[in-house]
N, C-alpha and C. Protein backbone atom coordinates (compact mmCIF):
# COMPACT_ATOMS: atom_id res chain seq x y z
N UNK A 1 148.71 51.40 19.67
CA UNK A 1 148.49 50.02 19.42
C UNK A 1 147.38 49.88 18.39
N UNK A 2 147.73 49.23 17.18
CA UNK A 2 146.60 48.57 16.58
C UNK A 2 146.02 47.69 16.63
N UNK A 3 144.57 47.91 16.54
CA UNK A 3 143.62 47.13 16.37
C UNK A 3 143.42 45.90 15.82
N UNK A 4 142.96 44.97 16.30
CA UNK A 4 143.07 43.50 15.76
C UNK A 4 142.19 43.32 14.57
N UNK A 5 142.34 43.08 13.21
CA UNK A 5 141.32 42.54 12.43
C UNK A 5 141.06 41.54 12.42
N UNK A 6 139.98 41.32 12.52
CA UNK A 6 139.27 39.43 13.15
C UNK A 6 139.03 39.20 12.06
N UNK A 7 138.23 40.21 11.19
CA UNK A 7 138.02 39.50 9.83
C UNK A 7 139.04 38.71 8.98
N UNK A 8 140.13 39.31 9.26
CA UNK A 8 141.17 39.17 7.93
C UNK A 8 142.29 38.06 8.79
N UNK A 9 141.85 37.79 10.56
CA UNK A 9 142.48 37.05 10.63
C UNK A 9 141.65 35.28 10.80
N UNK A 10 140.43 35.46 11.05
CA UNK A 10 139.40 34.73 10.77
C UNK A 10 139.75 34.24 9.15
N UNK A 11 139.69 35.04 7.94
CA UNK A 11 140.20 34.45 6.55
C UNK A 11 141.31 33.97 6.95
N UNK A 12 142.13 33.98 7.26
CA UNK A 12 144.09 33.63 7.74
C UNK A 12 143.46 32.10 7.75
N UNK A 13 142.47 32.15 9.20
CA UNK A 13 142.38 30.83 9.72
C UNK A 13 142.02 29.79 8.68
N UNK A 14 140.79 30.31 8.07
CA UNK A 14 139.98 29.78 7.03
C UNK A 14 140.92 28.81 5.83
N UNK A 15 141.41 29.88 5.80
CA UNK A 15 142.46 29.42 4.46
C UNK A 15 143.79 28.39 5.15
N UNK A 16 144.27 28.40 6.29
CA UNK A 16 144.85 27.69 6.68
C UNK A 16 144.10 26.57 7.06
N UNK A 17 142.61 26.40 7.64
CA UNK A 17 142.06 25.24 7.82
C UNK A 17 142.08 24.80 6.47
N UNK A 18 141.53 25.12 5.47
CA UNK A 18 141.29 23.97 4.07
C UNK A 18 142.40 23.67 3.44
N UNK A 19 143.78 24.58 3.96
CA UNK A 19 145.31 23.96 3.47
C UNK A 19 145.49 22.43 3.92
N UNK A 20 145.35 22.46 5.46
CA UNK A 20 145.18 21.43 6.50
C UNK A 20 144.11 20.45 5.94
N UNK A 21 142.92 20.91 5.43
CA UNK A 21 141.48 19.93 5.40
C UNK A 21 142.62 18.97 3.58
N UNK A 22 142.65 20.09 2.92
CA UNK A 22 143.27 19.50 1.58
C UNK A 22 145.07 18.27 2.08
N UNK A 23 145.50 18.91 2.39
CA UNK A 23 146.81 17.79 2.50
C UNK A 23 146.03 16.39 3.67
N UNK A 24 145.32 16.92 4.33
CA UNK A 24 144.67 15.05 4.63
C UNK A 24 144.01 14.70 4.30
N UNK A 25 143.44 15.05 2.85
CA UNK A 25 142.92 14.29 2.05
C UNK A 25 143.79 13.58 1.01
N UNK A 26 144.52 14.64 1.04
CA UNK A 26 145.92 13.79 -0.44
C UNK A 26 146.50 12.49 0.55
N UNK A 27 146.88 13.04 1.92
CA UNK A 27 147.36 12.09 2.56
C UNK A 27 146.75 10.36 2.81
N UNK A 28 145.13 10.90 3.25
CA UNK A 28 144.69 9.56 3.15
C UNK A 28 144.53 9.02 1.67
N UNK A 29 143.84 9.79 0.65
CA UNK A 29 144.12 9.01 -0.85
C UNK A 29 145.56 8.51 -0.88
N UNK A 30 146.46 8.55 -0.54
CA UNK A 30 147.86 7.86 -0.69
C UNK A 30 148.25 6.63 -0.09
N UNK A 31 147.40 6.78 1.26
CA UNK A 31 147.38 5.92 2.18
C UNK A 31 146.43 4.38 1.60
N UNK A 32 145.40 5.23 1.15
CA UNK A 32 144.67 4.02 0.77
C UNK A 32 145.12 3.51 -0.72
N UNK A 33 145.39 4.01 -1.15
CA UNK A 33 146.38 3.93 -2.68
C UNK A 33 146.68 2.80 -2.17
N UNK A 34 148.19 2.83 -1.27
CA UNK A 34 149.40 2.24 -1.08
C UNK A 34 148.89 0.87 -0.32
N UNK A 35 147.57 0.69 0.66
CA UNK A 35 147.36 -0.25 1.25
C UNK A 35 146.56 -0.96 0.02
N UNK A 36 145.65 -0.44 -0.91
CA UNK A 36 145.26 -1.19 -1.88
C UNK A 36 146.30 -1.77 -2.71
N UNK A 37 146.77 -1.34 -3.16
CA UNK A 37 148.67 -1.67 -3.75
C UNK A 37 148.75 -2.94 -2.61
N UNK A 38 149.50 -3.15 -1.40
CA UNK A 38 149.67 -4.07 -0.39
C UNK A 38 148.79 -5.55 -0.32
N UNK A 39 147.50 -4.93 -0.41
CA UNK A 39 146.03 -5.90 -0.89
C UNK A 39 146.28 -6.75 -2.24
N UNK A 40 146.49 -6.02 -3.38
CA UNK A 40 146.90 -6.85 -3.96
C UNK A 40 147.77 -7.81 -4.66
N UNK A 41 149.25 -6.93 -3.95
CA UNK A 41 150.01 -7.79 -3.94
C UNK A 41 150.27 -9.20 -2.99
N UNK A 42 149.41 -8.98 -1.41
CA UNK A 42 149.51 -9.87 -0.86
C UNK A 42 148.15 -11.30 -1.57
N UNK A 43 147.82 -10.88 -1.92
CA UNK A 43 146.22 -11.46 -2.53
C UNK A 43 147.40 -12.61 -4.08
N UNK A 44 147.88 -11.62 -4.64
CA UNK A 44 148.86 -11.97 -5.95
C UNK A 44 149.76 -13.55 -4.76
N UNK A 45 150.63 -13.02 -3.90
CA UNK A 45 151.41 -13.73 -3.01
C UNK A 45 150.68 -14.94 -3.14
N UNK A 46 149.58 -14.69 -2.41
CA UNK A 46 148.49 -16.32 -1.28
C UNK A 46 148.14 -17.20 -2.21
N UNK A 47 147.77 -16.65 -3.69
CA UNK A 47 147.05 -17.10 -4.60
C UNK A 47 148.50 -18.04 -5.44
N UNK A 48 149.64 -17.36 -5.39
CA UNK A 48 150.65 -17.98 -5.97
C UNK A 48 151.11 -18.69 -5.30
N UNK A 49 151.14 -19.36 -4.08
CA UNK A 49 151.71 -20.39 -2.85
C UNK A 49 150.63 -20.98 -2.84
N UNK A 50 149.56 -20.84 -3.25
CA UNK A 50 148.82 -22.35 -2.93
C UNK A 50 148.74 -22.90 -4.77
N UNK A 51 148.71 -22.11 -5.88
CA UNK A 51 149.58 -22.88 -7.13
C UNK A 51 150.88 -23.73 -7.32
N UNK A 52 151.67 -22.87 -5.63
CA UNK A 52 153.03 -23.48 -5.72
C UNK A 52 153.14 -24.78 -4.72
N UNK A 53 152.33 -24.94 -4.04
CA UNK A 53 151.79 -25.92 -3.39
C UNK A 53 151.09 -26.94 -3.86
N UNK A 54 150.35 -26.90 -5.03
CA UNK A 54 149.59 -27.72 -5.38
C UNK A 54 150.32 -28.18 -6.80
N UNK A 55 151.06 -27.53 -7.07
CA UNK A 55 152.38 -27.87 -8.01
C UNK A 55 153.56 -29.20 -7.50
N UNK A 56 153.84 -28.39 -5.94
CA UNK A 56 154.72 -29.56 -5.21
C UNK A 56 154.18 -30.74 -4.98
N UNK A 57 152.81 -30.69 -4.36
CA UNK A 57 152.00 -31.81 -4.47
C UNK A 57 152.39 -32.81 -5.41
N UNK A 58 151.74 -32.63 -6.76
CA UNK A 58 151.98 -33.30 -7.49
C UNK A 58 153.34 -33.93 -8.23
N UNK A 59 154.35 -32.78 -8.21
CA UNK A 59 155.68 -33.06 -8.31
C UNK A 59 155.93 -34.04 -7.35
N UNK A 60 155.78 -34.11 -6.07
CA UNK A 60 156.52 -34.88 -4.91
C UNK A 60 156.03 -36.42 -4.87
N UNK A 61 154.73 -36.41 -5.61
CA UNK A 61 153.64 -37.82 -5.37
C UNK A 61 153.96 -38.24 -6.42
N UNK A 62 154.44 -39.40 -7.01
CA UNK A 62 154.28 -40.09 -8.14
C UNK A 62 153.28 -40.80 -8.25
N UNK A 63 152.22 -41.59 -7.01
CA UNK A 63 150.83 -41.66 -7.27
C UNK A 63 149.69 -40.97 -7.84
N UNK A 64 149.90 -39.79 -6.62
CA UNK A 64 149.42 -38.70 -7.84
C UNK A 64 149.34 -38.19 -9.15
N UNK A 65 150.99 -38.06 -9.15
CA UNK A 65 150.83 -37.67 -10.71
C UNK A 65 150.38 -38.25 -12.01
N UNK A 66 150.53 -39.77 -11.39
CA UNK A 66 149.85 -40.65 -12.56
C UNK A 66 148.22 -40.57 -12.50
N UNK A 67 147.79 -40.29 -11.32
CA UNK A 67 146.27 -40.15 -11.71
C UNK A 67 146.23 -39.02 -11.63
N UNK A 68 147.02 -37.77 -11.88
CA UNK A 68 146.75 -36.71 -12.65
C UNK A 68 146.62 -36.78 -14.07
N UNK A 69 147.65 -37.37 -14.78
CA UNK A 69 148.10 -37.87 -16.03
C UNK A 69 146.97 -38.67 -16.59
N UNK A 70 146.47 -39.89 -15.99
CA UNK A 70 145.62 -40.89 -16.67
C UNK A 70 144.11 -40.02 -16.27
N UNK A 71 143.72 -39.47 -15.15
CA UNK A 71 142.48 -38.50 -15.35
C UNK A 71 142.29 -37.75 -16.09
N UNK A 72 143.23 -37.15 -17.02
CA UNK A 72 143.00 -36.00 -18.23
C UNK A 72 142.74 -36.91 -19.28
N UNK A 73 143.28 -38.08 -19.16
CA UNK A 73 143.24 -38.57 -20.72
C UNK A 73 142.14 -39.66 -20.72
N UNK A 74 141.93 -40.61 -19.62
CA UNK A 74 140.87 -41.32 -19.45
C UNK A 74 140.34 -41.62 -18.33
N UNK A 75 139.83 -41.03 -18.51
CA UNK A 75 138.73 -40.45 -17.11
C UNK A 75 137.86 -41.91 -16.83
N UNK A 76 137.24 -42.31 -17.60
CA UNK A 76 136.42 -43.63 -17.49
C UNK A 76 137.16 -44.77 -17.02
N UNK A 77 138.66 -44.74 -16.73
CA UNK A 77 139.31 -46.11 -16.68
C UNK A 77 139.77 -45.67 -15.23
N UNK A 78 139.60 -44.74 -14.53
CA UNK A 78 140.08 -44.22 -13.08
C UNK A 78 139.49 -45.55 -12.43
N UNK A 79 140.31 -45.99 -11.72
CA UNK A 79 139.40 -47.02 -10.32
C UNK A 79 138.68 -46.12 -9.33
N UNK A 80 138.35 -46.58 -8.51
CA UNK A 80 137.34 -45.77 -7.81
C UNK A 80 138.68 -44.98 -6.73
N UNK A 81 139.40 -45.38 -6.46
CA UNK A 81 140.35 -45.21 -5.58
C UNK A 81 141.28 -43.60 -6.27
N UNK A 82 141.22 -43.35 -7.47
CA UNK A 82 141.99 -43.12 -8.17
C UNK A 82 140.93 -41.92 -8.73
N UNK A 83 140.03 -42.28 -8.92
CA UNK A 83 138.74 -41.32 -9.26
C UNK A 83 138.64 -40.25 -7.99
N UNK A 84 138.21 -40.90 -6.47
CA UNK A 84 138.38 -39.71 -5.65
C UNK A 84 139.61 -38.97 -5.63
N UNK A 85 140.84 -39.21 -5.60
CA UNK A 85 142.06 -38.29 -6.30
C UNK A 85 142.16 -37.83 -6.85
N UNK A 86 141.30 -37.81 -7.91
CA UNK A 86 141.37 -36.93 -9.34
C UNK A 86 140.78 -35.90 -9.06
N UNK A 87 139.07 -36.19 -8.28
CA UNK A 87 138.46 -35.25 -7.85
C UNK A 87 138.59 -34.55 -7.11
N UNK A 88 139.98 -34.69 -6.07
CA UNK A 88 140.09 -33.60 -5.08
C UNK A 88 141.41 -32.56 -5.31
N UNK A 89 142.21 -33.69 -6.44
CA UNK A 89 143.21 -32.47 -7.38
C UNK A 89 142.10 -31.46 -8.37
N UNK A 90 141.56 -31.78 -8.90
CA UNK A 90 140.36 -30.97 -9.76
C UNK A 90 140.35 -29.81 -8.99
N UNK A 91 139.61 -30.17 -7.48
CA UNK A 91 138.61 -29.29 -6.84
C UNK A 91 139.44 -28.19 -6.28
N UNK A 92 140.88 -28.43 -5.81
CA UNK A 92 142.01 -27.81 -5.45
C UNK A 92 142.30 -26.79 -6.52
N UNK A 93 142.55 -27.21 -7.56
CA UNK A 93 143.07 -26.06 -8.91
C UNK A 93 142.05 -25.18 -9.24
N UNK A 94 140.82 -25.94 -9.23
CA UNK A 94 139.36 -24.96 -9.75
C UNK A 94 139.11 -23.73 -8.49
N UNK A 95 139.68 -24.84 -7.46
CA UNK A 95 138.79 -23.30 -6.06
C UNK A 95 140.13 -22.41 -6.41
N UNK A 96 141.18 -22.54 -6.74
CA UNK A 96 141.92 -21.27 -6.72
C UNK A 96 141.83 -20.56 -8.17
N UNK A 97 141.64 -21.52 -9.18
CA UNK A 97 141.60 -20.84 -10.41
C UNK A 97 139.83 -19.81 -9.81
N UNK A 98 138.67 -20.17 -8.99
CA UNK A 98 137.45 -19.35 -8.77
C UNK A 98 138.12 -18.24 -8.23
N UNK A 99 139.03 -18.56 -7.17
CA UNK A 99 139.73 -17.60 -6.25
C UNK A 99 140.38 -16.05 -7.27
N UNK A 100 141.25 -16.75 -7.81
CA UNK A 100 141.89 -15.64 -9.29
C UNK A 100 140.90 -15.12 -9.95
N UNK A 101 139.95 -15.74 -10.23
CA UNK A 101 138.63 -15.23 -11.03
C UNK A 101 137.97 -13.71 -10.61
N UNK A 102 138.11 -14.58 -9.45
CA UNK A 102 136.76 -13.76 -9.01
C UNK A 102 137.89 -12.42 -8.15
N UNK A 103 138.77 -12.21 -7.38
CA UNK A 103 139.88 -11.12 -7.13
C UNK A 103 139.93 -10.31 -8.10
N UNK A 104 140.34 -11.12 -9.34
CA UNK A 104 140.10 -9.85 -11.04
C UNK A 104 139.06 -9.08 -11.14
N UNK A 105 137.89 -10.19 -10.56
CA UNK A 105 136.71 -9.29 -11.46
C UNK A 105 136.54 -7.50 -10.35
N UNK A 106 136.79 -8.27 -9.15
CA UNK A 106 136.75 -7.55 -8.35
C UNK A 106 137.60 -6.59 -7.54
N UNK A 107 138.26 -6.41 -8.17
CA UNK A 107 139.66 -5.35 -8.24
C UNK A 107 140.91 -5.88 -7.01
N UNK A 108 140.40 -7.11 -6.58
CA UNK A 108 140.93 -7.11 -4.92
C UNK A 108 142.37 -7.89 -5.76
N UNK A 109 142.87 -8.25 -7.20
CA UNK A 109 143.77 -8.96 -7.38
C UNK A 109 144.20 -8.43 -8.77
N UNK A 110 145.21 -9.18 -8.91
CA UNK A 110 145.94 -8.63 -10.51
C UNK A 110 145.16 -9.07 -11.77
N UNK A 111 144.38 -8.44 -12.46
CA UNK A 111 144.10 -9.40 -13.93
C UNK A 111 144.25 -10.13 -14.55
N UNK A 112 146.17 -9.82 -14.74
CA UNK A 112 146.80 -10.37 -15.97
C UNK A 112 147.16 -12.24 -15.35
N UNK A 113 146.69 -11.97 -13.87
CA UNK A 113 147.04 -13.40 -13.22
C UNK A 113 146.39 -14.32 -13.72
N UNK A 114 145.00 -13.45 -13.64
CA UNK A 114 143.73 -14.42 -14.34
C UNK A 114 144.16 -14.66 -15.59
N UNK A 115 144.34 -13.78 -16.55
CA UNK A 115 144.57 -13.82 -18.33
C UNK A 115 145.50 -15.46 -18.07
N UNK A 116 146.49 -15.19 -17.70
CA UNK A 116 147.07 -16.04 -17.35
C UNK A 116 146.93 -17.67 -17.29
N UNK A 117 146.08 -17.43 -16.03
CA UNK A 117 145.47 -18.39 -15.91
C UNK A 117 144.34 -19.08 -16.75
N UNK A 118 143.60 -18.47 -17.07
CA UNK A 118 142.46 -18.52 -18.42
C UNK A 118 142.70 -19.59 -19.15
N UNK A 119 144.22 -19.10 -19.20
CA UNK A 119 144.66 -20.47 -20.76
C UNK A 119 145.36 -21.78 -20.01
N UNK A 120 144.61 -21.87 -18.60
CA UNK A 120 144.88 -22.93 -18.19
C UNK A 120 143.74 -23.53 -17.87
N UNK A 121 142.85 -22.80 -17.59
CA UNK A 121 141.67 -23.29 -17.06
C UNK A 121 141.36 -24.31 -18.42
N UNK A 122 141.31 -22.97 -19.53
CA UNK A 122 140.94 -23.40 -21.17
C UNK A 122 141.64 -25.04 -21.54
N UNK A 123 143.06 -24.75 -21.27
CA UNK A 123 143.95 -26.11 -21.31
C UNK A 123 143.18 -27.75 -20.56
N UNK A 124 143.33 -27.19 -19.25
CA UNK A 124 142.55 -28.56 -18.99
C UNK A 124 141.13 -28.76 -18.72
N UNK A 125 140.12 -27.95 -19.60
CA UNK A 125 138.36 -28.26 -20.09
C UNK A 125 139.22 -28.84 -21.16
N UNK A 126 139.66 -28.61 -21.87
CA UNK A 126 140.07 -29.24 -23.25
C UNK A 126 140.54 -31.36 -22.92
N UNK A 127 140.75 -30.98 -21.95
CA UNK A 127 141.07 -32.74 -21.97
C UNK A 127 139.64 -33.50 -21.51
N UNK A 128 139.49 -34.69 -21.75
CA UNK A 128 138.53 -35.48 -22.12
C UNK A 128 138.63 -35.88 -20.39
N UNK A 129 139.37 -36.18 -19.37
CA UNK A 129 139.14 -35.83 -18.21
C UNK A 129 138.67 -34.43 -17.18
N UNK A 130 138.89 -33.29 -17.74
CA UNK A 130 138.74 -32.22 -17.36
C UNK A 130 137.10 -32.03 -17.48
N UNK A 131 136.99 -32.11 -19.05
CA UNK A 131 135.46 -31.98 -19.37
C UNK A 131 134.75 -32.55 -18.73
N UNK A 132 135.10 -34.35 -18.54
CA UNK A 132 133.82 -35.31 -17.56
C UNK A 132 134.09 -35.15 -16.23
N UNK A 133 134.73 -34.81 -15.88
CA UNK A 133 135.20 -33.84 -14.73
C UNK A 133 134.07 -33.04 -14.27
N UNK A 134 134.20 -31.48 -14.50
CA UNK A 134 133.69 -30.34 -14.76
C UNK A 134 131.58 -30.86 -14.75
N UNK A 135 131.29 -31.76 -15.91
CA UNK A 135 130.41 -32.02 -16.41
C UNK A 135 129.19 -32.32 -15.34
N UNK A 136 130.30 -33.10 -13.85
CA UNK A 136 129.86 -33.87 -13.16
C UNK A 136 129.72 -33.20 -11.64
N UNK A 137 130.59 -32.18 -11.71
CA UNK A 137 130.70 -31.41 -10.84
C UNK A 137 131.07 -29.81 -10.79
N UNK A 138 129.88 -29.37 -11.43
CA UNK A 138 129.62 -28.03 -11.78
C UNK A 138 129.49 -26.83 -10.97
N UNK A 139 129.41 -27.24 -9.24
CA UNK A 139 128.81 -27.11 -8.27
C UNK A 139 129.98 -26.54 -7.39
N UNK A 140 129.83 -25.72 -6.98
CA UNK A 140 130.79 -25.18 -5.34
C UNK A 140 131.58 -24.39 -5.74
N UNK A 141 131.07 -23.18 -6.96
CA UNK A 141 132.13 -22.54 -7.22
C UNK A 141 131.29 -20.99 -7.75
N UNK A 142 131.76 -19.74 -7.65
CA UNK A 142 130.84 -18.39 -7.89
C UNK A 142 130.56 -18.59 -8.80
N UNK A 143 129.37 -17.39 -8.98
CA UNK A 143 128.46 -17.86 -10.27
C UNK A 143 129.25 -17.52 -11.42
N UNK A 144 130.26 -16.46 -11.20
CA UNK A 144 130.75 -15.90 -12.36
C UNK A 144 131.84 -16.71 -12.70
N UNK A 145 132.20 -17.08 -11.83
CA UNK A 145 133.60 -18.72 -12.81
C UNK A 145 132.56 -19.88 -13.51
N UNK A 146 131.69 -20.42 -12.47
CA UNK A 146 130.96 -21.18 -13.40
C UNK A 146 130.33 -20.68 -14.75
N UNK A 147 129.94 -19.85 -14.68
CA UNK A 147 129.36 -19.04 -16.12
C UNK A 147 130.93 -19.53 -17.00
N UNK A 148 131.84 -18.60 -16.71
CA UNK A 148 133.07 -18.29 -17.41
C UNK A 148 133.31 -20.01 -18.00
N UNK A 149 133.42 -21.05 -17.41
CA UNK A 149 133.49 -22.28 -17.05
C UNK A 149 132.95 -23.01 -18.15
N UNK A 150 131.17 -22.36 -17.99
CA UNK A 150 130.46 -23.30 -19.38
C UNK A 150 130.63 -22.59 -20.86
């Protein structure tokens, strides 16, 4: 009968533990890959249903939409009634346009959503309601959209 080599079966082990230590590491990098992948597609999802929501909104309200319409273009002629509406469609598009912002900057969302979006944000600062808008209520939103903002 021969003798057992411990050494060479001790290396056996060795080398079979860091086979084992290496494939659950690939395994969890994949894992977390795939749930970051999941993250931001569900993040992409939430962020696009409350655009698609606040889209229907306005589609469905013809009150609304006219003081969507007359708030971009003359902001000063809003009644007071018509002014808080404006301001809480504003505050609705801006917290999700902060929402998209700030997911980009921070890897938790898609970029190109933001790029995207950018030239909407850009679109309505450009109207003479948006601006006195904005002007008046600069407030309740991360520092880095407001920066982006002014």
């Amino acid at each position: 009968m021969e003798a057992i080599n411990w050494e060479a079966l001790q290396a056996i082990s060795e080398a079979l533990g860091l086979v084992v230590v290496i494939a659950s590491l690939i395994f969890v990098g994949l894992q977390v890959r795939q749930n970051s992948e999941e993250v931001r597609s569900s993040s992409y999802h939430g962020v696009t249903d409350s655009f698609n929501l606040w889209n229907l909104t306005l589609s469905q309200n013809t009150e609304l939409s006219k003081v969507w319409l007359k708030g971009q273009s003359s902001f000063d002629e809003l009644t007071e009634d018509e002014l808080v509406k404006f301001e809480f469609l504003l505050r609705a598009v801006f917290r999700i346009w902060d929402t998209v912002y700030y997911q980009s900057r921070h890897g938790t969302g898609d970029h190109t959503l933001w790029e995207c979006e950018r030239k909407n944000v850009d679109f309505l600062l450009s109207s003479p309601g948006g601006r006195a808008w904005w002007a008046a209520h600069p407030y309740g939103f991360s520092a880095g959209f407001s920066q982006y903002v002014e």
